[in-house]
C-alpha atoms as a PDB file:
ATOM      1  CA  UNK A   1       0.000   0.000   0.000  1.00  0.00           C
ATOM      2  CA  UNK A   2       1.423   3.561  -1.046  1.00  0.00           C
ATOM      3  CA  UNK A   3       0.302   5.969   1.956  1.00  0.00           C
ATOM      4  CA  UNK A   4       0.825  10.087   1.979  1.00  0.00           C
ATOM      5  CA  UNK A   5       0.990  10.917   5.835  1.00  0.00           C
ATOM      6  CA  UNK A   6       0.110  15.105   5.657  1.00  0.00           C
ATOM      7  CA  UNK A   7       0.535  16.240   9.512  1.00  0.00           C
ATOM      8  CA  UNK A   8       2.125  19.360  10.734  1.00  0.00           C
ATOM      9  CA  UNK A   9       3.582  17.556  13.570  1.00  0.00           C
ATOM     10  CA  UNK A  10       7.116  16.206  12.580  1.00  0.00           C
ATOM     11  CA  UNK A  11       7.273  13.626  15.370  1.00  0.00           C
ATOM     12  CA  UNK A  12       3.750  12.079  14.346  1.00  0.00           C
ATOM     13  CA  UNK A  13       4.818  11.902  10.325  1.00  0.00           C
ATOM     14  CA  UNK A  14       7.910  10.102  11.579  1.00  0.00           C
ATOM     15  CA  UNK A  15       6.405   7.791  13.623  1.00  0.00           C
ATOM     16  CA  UNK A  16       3.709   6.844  11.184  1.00  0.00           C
ATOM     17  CA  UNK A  17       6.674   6.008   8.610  1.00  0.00           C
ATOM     18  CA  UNK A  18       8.142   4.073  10.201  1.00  0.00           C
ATOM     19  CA  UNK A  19       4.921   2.025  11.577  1.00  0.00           C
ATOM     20  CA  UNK A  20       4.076   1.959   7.635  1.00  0.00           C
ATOM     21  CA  UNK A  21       7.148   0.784   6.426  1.00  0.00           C
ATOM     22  CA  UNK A  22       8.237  -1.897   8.992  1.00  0.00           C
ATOM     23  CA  UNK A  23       4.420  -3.049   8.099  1.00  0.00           C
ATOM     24  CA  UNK A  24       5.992  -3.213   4.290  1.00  0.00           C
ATOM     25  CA  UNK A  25       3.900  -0.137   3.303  1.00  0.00           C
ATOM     26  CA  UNK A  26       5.315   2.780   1.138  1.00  0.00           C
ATOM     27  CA  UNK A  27       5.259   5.599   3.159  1.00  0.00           C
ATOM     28  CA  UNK A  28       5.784   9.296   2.246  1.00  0.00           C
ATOM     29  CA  UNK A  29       5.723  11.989   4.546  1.00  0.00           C
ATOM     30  CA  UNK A  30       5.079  16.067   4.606  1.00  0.00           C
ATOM     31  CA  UNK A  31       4.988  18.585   7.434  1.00  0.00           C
ATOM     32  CA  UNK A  32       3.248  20.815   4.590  1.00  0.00           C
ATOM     33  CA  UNK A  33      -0.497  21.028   3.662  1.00  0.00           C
ATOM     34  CA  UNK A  34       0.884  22.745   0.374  1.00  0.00           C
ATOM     35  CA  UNK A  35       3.508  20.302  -0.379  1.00  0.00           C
ATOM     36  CA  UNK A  36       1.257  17.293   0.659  1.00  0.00           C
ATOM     37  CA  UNK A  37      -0.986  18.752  -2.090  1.00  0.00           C
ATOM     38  CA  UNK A  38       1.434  19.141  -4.596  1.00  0.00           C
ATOM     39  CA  UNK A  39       2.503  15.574  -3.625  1.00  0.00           C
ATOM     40  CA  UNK A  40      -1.394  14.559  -4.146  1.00  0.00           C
ATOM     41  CA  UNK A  41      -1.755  15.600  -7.145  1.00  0.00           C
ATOM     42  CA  UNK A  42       1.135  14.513  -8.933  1.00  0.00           C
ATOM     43  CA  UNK A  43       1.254  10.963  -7.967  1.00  0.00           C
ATOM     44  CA  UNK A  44      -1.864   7.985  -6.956  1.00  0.00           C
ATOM     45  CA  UNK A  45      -1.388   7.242  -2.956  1.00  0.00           C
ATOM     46  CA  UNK A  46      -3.673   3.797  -2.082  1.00  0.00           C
ATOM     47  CA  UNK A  47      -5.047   5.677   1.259  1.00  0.00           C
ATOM     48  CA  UNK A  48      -4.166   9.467   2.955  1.00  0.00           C
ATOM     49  CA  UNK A  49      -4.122  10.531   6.063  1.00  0.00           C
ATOM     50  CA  UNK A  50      -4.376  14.328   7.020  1.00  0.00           C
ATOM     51  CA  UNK A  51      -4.153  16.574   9.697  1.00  0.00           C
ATOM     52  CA  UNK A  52      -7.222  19.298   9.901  1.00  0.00           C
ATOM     53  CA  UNK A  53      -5.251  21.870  12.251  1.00  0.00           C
ATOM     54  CA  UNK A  54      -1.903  22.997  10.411  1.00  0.00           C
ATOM     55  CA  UNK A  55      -0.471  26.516  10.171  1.00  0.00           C
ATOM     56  CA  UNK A  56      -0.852  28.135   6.918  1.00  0.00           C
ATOM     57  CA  UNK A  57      -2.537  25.488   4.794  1.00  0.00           C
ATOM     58  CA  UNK A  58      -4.456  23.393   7.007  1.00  0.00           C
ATOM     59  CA  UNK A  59      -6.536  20.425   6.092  1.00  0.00           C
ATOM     60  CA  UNK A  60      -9.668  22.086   4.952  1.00  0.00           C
ATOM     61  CA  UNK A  61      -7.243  24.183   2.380  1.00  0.00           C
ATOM     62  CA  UNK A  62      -6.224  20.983   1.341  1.00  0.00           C
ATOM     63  CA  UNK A  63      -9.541  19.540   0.639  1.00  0.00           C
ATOM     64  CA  UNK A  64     -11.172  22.617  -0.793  1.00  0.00           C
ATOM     65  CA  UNK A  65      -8.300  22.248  -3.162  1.00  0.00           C
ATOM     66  CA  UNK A  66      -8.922  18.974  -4.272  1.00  0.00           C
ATOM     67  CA  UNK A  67     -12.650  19.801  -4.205  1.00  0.00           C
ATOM     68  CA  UNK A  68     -12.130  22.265  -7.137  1.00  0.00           C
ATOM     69  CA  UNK A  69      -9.573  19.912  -9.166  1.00  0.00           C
ATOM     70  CA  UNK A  70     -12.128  17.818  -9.153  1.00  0.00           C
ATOM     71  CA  UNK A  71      -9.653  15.161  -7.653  1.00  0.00           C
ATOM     72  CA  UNK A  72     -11.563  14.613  -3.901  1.00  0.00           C
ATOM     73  CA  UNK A  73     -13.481  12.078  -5.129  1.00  0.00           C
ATOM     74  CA  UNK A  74     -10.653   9.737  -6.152  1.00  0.00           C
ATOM     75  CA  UNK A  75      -9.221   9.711  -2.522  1.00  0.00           C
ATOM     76  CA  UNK A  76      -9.192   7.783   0.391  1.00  0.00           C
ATOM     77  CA  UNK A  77      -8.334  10.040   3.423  1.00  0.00           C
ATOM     78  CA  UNK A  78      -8.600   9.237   6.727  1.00  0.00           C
ATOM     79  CA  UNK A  79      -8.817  12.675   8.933  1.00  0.00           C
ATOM     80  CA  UNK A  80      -6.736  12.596  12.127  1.00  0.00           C
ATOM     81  CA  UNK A  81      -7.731  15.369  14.288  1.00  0.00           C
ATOM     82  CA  UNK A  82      -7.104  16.246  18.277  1.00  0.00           C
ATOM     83  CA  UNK A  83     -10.475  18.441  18.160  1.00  0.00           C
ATOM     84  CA  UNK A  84     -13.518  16.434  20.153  1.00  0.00           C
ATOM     85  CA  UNK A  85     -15.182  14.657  17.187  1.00  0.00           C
ATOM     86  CA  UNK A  86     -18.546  16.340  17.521  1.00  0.00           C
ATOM     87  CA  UNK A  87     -16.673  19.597  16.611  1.00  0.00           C
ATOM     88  CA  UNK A  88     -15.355  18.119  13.281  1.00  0.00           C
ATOM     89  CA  UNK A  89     -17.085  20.059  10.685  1.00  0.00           C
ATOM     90  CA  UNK A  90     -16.669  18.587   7.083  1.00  0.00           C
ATOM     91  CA  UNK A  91     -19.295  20.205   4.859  1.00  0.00           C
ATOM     92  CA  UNK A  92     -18.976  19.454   1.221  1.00  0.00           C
ATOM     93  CA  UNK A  93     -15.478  17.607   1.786  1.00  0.00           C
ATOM     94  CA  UNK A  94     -16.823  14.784   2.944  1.00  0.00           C
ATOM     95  CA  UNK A  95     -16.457  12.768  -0.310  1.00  0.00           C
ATOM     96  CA  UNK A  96     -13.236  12.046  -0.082  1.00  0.00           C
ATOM     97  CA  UNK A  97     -13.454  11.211   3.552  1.00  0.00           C
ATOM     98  CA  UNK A  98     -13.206   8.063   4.566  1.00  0.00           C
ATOM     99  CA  UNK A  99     -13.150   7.936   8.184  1.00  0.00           C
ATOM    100  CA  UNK A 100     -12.293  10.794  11.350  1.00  0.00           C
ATOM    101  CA  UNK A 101      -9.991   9.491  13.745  1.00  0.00           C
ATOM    102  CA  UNK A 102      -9.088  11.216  16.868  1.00  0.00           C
ATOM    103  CA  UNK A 103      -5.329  11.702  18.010  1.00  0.00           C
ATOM    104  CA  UNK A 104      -3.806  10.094  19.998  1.00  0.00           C
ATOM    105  CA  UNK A 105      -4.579   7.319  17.306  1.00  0.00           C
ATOM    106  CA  UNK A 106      -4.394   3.258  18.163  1.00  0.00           C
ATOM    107  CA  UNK A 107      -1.666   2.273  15.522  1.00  0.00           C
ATOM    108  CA  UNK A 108      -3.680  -1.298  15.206  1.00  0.00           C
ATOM    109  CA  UNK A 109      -6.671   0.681  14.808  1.00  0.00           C
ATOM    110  CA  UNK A 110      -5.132   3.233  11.869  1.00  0.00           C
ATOM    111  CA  UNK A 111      -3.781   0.117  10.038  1.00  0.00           C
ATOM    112  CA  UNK A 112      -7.432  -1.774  10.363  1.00  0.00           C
ATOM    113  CA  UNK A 113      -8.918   1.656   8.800  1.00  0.00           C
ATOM    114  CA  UNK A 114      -6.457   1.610   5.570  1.00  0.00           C
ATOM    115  CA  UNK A 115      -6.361  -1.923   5.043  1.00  0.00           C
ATOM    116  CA  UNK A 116     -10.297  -1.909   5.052  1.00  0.00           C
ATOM    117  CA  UNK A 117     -10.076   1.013   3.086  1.00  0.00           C
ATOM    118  CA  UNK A 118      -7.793  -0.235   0.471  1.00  0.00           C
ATOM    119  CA  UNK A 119      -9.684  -3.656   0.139  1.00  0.00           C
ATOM    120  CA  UNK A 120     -12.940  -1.436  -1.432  1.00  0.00           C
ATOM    121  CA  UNK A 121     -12.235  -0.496  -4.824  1.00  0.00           C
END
């Protein structure tokens, strides 16, 4: 499975690589809403998971972006977020959503998520 971890947090887009990868997962990695966009667009990830609250180009921008290249639909994100779940508005960008998980995330739980993710085509 090729993943695209998009989290502001350095020390949570390091551990989740190397969780990915010693799973035998490709993993890539950004600490940028803009670059994981960029990253997005230009190359086919099985499963994403993004961060809602970055500085600068947070997780909405990111799926407003995709919303209007037409591109949303073609994803499979999973949202991390710390906010309480009940404050977790999505409006029209939940297309491309697959699930909401809340940090701190259960690893065995993430993996469960993509794996039944990627097994729906």
């Amino acid at each position: 499975m090729k993943i695209l971890v998009v989290d502001d947090n350095n020390s949570i887009t390091q551990l989740l690589s190397q969780f990915f990868k010693a799973k035998g997962h490709d993993c890539v990695t950004t600490n940028s809403g803009k670059k994981g966009l960029t990253l997005c667009l230009n190359n086919k990830f099985d499963a994403i998971i993004l961060d809602l609250a970055m500085p600068d180009f947070t997780g909405a921008d990111f799926l407003d972006s995709l919303n209007q290249t037409g591109k949303i639909e073609n994803q499979k994100i999973v949202v991390m977020t710390a906010l309480p779940l009940g404050d977790v508005k999505l409006g029209d960008h939940h297309h491309g959503i697959c699930e909401v998980l809340s940090k701190p995330c259960n690893l065995g739980v993430l993996m469960k998520t993509l794996t039944s993710l990627t097994a729906v085509t």
